[in-house]
C-alpha atoms as a PDB file:
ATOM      1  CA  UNK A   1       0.000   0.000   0.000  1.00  0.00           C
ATOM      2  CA  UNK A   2       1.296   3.789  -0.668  1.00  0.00           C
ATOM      3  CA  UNK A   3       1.771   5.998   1.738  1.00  0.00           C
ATOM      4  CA  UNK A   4      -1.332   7.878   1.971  1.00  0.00           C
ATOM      5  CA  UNK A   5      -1.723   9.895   4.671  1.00  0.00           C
ATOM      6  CA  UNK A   6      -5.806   9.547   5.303  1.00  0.00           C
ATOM      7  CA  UNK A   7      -5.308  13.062   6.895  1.00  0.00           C
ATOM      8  CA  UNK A   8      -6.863  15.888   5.087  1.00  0.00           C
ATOM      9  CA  UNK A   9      -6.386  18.739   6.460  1.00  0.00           C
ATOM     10  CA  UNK A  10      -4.539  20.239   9.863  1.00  0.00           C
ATOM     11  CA  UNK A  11      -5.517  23.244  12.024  1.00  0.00           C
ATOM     12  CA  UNK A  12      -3.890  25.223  14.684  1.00  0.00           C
ATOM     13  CA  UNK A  13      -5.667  26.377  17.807  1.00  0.00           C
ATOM     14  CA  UNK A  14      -3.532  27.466  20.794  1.00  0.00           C
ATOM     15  CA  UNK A  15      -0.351  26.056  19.603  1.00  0.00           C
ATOM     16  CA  UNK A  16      -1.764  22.571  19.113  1.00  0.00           C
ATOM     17  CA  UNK A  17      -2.362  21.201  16.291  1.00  0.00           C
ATOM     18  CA  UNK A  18      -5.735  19.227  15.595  1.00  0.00           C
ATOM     19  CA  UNK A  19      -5.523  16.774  12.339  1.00  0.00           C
ATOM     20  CA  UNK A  20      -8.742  16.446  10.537  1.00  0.00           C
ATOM     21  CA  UNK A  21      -9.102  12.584   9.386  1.00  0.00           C
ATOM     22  CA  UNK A  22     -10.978  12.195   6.018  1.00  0.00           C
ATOM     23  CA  UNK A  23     -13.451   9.628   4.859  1.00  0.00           C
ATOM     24  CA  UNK A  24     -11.497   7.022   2.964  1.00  0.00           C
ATOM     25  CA  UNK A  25     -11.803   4.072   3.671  1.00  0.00           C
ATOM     26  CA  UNK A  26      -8.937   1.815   5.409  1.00  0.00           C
ATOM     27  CA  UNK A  27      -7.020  -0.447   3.086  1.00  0.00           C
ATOM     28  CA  UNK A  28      -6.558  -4.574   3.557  1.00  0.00           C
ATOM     29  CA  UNK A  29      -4.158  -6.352   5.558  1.00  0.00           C
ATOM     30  CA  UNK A  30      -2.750  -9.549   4.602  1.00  0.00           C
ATOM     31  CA  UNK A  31      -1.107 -10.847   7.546  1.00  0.00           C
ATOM     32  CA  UNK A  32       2.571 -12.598   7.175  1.00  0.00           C
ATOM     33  CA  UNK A  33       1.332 -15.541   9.627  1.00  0.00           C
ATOM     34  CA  UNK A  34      -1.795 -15.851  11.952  1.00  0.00           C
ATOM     35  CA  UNK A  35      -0.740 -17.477  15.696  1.00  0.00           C
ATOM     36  CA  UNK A  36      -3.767 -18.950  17.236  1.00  0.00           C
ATOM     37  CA  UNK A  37      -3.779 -17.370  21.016  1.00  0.00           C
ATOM     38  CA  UNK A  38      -6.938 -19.101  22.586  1.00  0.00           C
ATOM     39  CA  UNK A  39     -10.302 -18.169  23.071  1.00  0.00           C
ATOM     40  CA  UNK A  40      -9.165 -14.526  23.753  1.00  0.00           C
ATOM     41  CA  UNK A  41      -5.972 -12.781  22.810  1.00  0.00           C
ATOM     42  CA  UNK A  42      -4.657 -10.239  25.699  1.00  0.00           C
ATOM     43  CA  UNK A  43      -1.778  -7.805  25.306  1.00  0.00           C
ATOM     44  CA  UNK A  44       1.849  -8.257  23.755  1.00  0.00           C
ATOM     45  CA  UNK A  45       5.035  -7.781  24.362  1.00  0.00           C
ATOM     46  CA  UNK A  46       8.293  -8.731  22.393  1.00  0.00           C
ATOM     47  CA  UNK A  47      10.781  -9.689  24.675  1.00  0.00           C
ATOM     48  CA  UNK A  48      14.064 -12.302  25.302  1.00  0.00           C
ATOM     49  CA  UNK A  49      13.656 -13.180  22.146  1.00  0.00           C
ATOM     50  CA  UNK A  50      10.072 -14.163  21.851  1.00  0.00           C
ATOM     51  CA  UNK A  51       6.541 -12.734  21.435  1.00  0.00           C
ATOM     52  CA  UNK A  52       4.503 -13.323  25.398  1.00  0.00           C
ATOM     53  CA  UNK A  53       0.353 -12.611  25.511  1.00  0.00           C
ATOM     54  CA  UNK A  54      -1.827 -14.000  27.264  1.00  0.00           C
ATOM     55  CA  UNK A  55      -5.376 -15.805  27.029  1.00  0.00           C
ATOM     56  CA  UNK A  56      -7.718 -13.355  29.355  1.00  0.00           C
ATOM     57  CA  UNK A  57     -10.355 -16.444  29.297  1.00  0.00           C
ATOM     58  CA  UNK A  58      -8.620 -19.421  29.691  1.00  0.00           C
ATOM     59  CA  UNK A  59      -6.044 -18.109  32.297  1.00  0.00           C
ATOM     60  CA  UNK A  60      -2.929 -18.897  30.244  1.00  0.00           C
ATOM     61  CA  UNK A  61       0.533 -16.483  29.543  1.00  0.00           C
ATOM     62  CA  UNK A  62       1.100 -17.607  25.925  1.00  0.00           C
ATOM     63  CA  UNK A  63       4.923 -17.514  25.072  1.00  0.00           C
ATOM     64  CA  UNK A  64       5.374 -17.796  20.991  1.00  0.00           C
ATOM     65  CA  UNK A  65       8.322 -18.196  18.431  1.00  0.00           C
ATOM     66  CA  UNK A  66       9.215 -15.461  15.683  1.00  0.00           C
ATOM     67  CA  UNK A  67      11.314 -17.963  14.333  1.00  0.00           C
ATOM     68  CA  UNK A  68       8.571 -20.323  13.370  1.00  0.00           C
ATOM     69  CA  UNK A  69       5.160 -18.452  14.362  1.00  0.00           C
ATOM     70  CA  UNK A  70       4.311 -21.451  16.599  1.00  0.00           C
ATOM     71  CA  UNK A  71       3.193 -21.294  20.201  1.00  0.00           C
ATOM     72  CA  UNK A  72       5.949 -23.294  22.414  1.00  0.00           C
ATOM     73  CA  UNK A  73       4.489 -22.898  25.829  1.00  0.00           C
ATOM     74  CA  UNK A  74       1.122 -21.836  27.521  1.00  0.00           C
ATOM     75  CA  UNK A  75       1.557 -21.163  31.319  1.00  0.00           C
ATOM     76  CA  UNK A  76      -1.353 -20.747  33.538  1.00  0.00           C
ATOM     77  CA  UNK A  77      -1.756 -18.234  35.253  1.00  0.00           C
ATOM     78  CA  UNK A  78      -4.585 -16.808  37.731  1.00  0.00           C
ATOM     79  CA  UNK A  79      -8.112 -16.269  36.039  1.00  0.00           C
ATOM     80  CA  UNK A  80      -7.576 -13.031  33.791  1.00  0.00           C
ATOM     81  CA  UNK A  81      -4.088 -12.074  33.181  1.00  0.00           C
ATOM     82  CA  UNK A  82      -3.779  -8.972  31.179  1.00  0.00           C
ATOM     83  CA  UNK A  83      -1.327  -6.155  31.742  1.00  0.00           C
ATOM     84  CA  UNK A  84       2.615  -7.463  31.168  1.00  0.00           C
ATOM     85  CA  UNK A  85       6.269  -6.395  30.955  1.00  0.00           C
ATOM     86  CA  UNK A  86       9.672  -7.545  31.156  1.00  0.00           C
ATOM     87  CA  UNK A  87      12.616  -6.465  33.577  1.00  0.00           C
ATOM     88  CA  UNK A  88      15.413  -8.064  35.424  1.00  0.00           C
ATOM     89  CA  UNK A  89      15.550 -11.396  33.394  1.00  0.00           C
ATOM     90  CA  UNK A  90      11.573 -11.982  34.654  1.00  0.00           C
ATOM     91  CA  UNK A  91       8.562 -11.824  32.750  1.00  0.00           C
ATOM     92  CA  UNK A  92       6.029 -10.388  34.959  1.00  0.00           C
ATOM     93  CA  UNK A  93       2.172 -10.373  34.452  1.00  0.00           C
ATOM     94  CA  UNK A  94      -0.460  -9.018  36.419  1.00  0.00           C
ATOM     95  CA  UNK A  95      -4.142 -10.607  36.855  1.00  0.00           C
ATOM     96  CA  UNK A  96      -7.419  -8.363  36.182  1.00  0.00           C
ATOM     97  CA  UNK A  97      -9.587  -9.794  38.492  1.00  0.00           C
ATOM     98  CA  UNK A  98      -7.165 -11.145  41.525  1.00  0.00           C
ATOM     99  CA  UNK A  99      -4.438  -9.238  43.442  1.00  0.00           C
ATOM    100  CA  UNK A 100      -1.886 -10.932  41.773  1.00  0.00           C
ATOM    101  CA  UNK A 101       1.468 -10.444  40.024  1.00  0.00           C
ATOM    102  CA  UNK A 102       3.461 -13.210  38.687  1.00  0.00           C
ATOM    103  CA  UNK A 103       6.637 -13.371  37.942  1.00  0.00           C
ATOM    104  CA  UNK A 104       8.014 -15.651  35.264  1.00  0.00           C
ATOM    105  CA  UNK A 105      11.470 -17.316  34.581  1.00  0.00           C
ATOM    106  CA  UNK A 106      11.751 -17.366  30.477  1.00  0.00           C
ATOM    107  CA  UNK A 107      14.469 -19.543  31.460  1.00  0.00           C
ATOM    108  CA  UNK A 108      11.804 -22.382  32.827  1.00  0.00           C
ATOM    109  CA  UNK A 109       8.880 -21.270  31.526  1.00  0.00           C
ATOM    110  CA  UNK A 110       7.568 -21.571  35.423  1.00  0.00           C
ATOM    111  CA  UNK A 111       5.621 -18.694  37.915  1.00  0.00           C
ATOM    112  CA  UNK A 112       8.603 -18.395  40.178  1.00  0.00           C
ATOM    113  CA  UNK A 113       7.067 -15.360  42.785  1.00  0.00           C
ATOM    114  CA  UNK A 114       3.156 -14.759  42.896  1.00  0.00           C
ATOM    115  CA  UNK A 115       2.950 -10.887  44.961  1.00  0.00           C
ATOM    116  CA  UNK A 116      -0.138  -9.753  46.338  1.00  0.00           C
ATOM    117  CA  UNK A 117      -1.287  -6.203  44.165  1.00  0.00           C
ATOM    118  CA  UNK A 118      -4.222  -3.875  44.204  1.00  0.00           C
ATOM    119  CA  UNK A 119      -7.553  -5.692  42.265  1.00  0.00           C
ATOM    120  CA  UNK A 120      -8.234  -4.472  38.880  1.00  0.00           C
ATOM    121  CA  UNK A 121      -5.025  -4.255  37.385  1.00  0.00           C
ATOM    122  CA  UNK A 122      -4.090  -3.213  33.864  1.00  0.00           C
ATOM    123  CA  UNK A 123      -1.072  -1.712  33.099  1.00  0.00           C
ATOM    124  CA  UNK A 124       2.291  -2.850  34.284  1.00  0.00           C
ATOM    125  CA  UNK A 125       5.855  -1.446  32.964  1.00  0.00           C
ATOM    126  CA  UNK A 126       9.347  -1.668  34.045  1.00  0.00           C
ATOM    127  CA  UNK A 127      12.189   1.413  34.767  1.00  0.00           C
ATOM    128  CA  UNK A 128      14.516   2.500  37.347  1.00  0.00           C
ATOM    129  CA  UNK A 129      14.860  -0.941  38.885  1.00  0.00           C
ATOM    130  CA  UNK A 130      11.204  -1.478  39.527  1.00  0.00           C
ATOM    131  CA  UNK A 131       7.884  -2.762  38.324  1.00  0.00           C
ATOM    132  CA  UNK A 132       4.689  -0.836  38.293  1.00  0.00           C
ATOM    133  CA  UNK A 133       1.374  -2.158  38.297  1.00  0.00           C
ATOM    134  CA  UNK A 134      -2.098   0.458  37.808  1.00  0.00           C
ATOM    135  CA  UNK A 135      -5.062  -0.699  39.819  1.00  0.00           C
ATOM    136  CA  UNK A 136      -8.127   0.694  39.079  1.00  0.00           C
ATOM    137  CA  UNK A 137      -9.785  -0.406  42.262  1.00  0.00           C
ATOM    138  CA  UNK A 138      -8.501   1.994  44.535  1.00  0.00           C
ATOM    139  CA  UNK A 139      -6.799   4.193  42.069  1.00  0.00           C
ATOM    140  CA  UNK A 140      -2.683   3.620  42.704  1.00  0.00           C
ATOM    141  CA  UNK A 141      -0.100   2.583  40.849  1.00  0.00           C
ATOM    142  CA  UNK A 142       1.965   0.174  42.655  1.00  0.00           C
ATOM    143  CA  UNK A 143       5.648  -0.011  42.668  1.00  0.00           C
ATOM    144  CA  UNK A 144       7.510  -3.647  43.008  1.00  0.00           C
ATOM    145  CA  UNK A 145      11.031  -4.310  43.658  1.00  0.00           C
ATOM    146  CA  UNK A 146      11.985  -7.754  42.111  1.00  0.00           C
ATOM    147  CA  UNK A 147      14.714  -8.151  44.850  1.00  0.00           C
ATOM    148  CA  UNK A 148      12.162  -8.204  47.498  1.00  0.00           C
ATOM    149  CA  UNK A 149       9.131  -9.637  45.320  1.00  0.00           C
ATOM    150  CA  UNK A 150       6.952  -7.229  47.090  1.00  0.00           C
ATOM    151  CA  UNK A 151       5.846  -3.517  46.770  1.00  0.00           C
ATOM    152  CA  UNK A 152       7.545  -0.856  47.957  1.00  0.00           C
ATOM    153  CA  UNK A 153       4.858   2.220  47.319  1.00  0.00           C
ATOM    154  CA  UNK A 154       2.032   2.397  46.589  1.00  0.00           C
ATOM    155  CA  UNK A 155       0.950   5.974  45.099  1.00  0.00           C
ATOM    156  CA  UNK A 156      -2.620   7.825  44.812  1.00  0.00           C
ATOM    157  CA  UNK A 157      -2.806   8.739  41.248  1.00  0.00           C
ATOM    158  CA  UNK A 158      -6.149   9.677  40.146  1.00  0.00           C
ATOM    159  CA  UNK A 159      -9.829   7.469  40.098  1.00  0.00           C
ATOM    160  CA  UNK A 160      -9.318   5.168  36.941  1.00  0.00           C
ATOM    161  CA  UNK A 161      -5.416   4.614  36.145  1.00  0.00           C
ATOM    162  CA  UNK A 162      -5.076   2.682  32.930  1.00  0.00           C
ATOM    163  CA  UNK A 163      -1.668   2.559  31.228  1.00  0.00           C
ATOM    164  CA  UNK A 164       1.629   3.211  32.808  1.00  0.00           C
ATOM    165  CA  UNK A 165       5.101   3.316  31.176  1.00  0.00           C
ATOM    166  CA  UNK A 166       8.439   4.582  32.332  1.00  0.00           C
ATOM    167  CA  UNK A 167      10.370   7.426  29.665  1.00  0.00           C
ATOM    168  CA  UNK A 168      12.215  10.436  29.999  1.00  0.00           C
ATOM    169  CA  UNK A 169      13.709   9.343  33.278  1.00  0.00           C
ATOM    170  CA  UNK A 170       9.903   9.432  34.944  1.00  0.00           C
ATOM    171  CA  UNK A 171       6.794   7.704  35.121  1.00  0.00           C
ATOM    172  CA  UNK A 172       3.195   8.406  33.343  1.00  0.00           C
ATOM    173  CA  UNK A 173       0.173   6.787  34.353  1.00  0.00           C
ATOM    174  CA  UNK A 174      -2.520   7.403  32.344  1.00  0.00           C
ATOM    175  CA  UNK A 175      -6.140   8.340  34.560  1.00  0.00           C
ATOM    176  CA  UNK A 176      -8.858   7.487  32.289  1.00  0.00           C
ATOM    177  CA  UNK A 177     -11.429   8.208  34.926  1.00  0.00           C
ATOM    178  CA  UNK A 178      -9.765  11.886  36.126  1.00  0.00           C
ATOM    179  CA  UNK A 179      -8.594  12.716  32.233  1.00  0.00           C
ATOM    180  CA  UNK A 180      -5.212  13.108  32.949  1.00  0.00           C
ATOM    181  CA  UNK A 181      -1.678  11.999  32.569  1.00  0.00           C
ATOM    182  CA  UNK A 182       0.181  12.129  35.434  1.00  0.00           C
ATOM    183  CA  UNK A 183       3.847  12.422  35.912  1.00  0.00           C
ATOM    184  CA  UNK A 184       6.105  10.160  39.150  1.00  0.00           C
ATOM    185  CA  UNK A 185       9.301  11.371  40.342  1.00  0.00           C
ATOM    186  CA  UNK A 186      10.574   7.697  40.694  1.00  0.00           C
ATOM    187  CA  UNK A 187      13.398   9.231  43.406  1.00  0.00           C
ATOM    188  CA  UNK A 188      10.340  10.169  45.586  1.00  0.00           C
ATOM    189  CA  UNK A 189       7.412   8.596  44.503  1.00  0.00           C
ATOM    190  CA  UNK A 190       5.650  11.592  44.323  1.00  0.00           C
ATOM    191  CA  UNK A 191       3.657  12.858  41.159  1.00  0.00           C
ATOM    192  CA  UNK A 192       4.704  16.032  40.033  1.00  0.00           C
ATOM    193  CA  UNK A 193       2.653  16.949  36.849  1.00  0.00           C
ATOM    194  CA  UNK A 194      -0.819  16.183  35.604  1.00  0.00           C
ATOM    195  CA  UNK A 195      -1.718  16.966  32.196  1.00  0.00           C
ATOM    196  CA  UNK A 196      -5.301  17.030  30.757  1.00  0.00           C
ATOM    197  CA  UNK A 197      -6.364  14.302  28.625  1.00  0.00           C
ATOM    198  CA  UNK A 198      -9.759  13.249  28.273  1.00  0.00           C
ATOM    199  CA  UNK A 199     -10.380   9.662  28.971  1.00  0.00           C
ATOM    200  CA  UNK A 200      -6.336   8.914  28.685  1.00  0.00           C
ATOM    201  CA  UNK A 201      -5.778   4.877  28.123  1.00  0.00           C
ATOM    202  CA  UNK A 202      -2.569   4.055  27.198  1.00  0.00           C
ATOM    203  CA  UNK A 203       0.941   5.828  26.742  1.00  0.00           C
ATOM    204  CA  UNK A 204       3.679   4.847  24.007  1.00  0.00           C
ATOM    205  CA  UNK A 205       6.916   7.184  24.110  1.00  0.00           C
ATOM    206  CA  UNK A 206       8.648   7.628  20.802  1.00  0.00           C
ATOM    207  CA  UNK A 207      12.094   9.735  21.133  1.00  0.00           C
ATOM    208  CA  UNK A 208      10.591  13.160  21.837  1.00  0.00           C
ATOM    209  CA  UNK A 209       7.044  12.397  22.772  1.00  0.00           C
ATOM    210  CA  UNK A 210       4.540  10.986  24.636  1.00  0.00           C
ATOM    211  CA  UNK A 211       1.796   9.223  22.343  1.00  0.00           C
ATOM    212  CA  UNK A 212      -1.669   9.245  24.560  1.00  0.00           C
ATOM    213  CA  UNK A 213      -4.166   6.686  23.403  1.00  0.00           C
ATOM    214  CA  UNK A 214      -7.874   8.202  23.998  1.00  0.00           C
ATOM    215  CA  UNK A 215     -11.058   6.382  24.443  1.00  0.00           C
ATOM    216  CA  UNK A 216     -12.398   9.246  23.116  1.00  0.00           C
ATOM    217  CA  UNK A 217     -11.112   8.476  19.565  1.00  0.00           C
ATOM    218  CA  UNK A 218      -7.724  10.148  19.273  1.00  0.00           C
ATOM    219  CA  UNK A 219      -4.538   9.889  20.029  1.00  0.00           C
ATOM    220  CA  UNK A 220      -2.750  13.001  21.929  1.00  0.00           C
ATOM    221  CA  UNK A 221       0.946  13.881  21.469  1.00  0.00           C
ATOM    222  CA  UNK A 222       2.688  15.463  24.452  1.00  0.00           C
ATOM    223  CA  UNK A 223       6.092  16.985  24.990  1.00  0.00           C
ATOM    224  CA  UNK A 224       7.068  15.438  27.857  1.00  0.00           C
ATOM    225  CA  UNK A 225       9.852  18.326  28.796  1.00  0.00           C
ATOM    226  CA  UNK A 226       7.271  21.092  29.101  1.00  0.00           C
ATOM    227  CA  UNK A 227       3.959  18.885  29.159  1.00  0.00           C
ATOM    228  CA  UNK A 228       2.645  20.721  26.485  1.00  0.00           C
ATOM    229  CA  UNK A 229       0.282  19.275  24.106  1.00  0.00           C
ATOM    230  CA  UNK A 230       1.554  19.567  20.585  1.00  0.00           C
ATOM    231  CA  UNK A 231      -0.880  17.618  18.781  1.00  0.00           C
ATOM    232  CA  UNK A 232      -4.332  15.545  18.793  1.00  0.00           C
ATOM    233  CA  UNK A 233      -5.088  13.749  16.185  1.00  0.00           C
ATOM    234  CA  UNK A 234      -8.236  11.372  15.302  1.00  0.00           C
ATOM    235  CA  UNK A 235      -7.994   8.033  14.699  1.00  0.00           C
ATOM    236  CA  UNK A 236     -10.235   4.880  14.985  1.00  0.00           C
ATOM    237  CA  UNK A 237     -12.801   3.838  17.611  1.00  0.00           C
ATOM    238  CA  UNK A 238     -11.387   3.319  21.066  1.00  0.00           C
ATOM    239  CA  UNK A 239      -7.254   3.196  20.202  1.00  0.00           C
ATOM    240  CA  UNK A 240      -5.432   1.012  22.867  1.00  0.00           C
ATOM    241  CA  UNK A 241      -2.283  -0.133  23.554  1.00  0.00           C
ATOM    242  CA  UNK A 242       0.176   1.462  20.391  1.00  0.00           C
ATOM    243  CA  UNK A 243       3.176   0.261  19.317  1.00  0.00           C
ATOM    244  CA  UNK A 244       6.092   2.830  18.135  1.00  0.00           C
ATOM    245  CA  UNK A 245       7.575   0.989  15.022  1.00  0.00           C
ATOM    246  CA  UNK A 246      10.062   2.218  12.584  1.00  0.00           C
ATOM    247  CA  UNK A 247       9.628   5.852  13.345  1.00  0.00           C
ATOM    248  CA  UNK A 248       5.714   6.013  13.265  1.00  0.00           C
ATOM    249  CA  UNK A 249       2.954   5.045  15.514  1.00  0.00           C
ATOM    250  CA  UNK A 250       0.716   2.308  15.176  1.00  0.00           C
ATOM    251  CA  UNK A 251      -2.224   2.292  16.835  1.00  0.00           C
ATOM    252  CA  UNK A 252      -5.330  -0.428  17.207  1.00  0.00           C
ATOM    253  CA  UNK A 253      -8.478   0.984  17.513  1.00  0.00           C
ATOM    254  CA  UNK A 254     -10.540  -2.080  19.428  1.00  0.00           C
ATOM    255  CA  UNK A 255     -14.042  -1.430  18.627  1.00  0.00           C
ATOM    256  CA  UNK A 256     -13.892  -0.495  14.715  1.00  0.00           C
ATOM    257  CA  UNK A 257     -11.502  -3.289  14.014  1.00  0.00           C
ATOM    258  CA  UNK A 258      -8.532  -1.306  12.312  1.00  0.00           C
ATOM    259  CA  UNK A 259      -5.307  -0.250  12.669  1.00  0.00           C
ATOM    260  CA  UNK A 260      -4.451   4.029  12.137  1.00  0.00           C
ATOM    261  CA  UNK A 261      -0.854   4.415  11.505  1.00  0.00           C
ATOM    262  CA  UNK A 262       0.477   7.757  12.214  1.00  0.00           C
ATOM    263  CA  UNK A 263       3.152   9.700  10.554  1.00  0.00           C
ATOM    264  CA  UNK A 264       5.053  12.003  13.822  1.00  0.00           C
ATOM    265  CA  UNK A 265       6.549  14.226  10.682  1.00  0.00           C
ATOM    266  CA  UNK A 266       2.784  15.442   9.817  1.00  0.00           C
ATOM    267  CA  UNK A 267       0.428  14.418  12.325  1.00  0.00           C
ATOM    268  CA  UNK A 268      -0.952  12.319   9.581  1.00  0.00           C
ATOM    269  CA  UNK A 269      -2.486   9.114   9.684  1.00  0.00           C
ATOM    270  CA  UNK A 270      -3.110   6.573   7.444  1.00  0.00           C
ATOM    271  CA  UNK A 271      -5.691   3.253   8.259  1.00  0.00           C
ATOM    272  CA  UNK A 272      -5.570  -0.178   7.295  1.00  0.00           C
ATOM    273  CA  UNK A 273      -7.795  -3.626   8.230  1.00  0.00           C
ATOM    274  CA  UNK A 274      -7.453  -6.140  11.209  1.00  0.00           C
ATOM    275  CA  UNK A 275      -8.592  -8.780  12.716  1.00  0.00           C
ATOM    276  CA  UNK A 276     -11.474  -8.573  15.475  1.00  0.00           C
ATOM    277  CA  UNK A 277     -10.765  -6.800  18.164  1.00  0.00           C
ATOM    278  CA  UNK A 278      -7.327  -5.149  17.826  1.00  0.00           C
ATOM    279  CA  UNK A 279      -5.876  -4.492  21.157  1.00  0.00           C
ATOM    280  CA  UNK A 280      -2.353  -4.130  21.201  1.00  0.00           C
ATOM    281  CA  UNK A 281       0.827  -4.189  18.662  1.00  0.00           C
ATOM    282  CA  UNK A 282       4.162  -4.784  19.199  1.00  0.00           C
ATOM    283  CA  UNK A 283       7.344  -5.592  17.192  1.00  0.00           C
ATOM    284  CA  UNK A 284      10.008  -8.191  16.870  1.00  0.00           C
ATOM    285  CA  UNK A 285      11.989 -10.223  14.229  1.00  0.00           C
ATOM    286  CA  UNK A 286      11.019  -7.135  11.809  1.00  0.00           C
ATOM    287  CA  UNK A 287       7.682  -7.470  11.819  1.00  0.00           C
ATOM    288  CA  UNK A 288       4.485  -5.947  14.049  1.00  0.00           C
ATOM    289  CA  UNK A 289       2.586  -8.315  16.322  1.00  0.00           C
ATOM    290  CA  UNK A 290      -1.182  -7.829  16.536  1.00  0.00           C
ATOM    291  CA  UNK A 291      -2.971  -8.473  19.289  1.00  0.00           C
ATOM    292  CA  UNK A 292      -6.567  -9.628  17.617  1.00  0.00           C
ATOM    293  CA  UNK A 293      -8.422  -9.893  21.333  1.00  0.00           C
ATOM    294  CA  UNK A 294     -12.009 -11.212  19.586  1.00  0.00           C
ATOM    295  CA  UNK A 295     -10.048 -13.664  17.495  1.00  0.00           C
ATOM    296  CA  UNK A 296      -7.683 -14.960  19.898  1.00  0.00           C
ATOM    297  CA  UNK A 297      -5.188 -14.722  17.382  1.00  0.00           C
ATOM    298  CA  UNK A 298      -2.103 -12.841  16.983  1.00  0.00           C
ATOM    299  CA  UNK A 299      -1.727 -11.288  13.277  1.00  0.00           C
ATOM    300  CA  UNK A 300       2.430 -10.898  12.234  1.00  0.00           C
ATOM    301  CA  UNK A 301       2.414  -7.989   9.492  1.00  0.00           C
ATOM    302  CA  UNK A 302       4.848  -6.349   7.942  1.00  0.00           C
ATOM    303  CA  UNK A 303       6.187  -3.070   8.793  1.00  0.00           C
ATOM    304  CA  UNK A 304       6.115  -1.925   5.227  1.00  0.00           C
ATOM    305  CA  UNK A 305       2.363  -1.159   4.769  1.00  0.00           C
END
């Protein structure tokens, strides 16, 4: 497919700019391989040399080959496993409905360490020697210190915390309930900025941004050295967990089924096909991982679309 940027137009109102998407319609994707999950593909994550997701309905972390596309180990795990990272030679995956992180060995393919969290977890990430797990329950973000396999903090954030990654020497938690992003000194585990952002899900840094994924349809670009918000830009129904690939953002938009790729140079997006579902992207061996939730499957695609 061309590059064509599905992005007609681009105003500027108070410094940021606001992309206007037009109508045309998103082009096919024929996927490189298709990786059957389970009954209901979770998030993704490239890392140690494989592709880890999990199965949200039959309670299993799903490790998977690049090599040869095949799934080589399904580890259960809890009931509803869902947000996951890697850091200090450990997988580590947190459970939606119990108060559970596990930590995994790739090494064994075993739960070595199962630590009691907040409920409703979703996001976990890993920076400055730590894991951090959002809880939606009671509104934290939990931080974990694999030496001790327990946490160490646990910080008020907002109502609804949703994603949570570590960039530009910080944390930033994204409050879909409160609207904001929020900013953790990780030497005091204290937050020192929050940034409006209307229903804020997910965060994806690229070199000199943050990339905020909006249930309200957009995606938000912030500067995270001033906190200013340089761009929003509309995408596809409910965008979730992005991927930053080969200097542009791809984003899957769960509830219209596609995939908006944006261009950082323009603001300007371009949309192609997925499976059902899309919820999260990520890449390895040279190719993108999508996470096709409704399907179960995993779609590998490549990067050249």
């Amino acid at each position: 497919m061309s590059r064509r940027a599905v992005a007609a137009c681009a105003l500027l109102a108070a410094g940021v700019t606001v992309a206007c998407a037009s109508a045309a319609p998103p082009s096919p994707l024929t996927p490189i391989a298709k990786v059957q999950v389970g009954a209901q593909s979770g998030m993704v994550l490239s890392a140690g040399g494989s592709v880890w997701t999990s199965d949200l309905v039959l309670a299993r972390v799903v490790r998977i080959n690049p090599g040869t596309n095949a799934v080589v180990r399904r580890i259960p795990f809890a009931t509803r496993p869902f947000g996951i990272a890697y850091g200090a030679g450990s997988v580590w995956i947190a459970d939606r409905s119990l108060n559970t992180l596990g930590r995994i060995n790739p090494g064994t393919n075993r739960v070595v360490k199962k630590i009691k969290i907040g409920y409703n977890s979703y996001g976990v990430a890993f920076g400055a020697g730590s894991v951090w797990v959002t809880s939606e329950a009671d509104g934290t973000v939990r931080r974990i210190s694999p030496k001790k396999n327990r946490v160490t903090a646990t910080i008020k954030v907002g109502t609804t915390p949703n994603g949570v990654v570590y960039a530009f020497g910080a944390i930033w938690v994204a409050d879909l309930g409160r609207g904001t992003l929020s900013r953790i000194n990780v030497r005091t585990n204290k937050v020192t900025k929050r940034i409006k952002v209307a229903k804020a899900d997910w965060i994806t840094p690229s070199p000199d941004a943050l990339w905020i994924s909006s249930e309200a349809g957009q995606i938000t670009r912030i500067d995270p050295v001033s906190g200013a918000v340089v761009a929003r830009i509309p995408v596809g129904a409910n965008p979730l967990g992005s991927a930053w690939i080969n200097g542009e953002l791809w984003v899957p938009n769960i509830d219209d089924s596609t995939i908006s790729i944006v261009d950082p140079a323009q603001n300007a997006v371009r949309t192609i096909t997925a499976g059902k579902g899309p919820l999260s992207i990520a890449t390895a061996a040279g190719d993108a991982w999508i996470s096709n939730s409704e399907d179960g499957e995993l779609w590998r695609v490549s990067t050249s679309h």
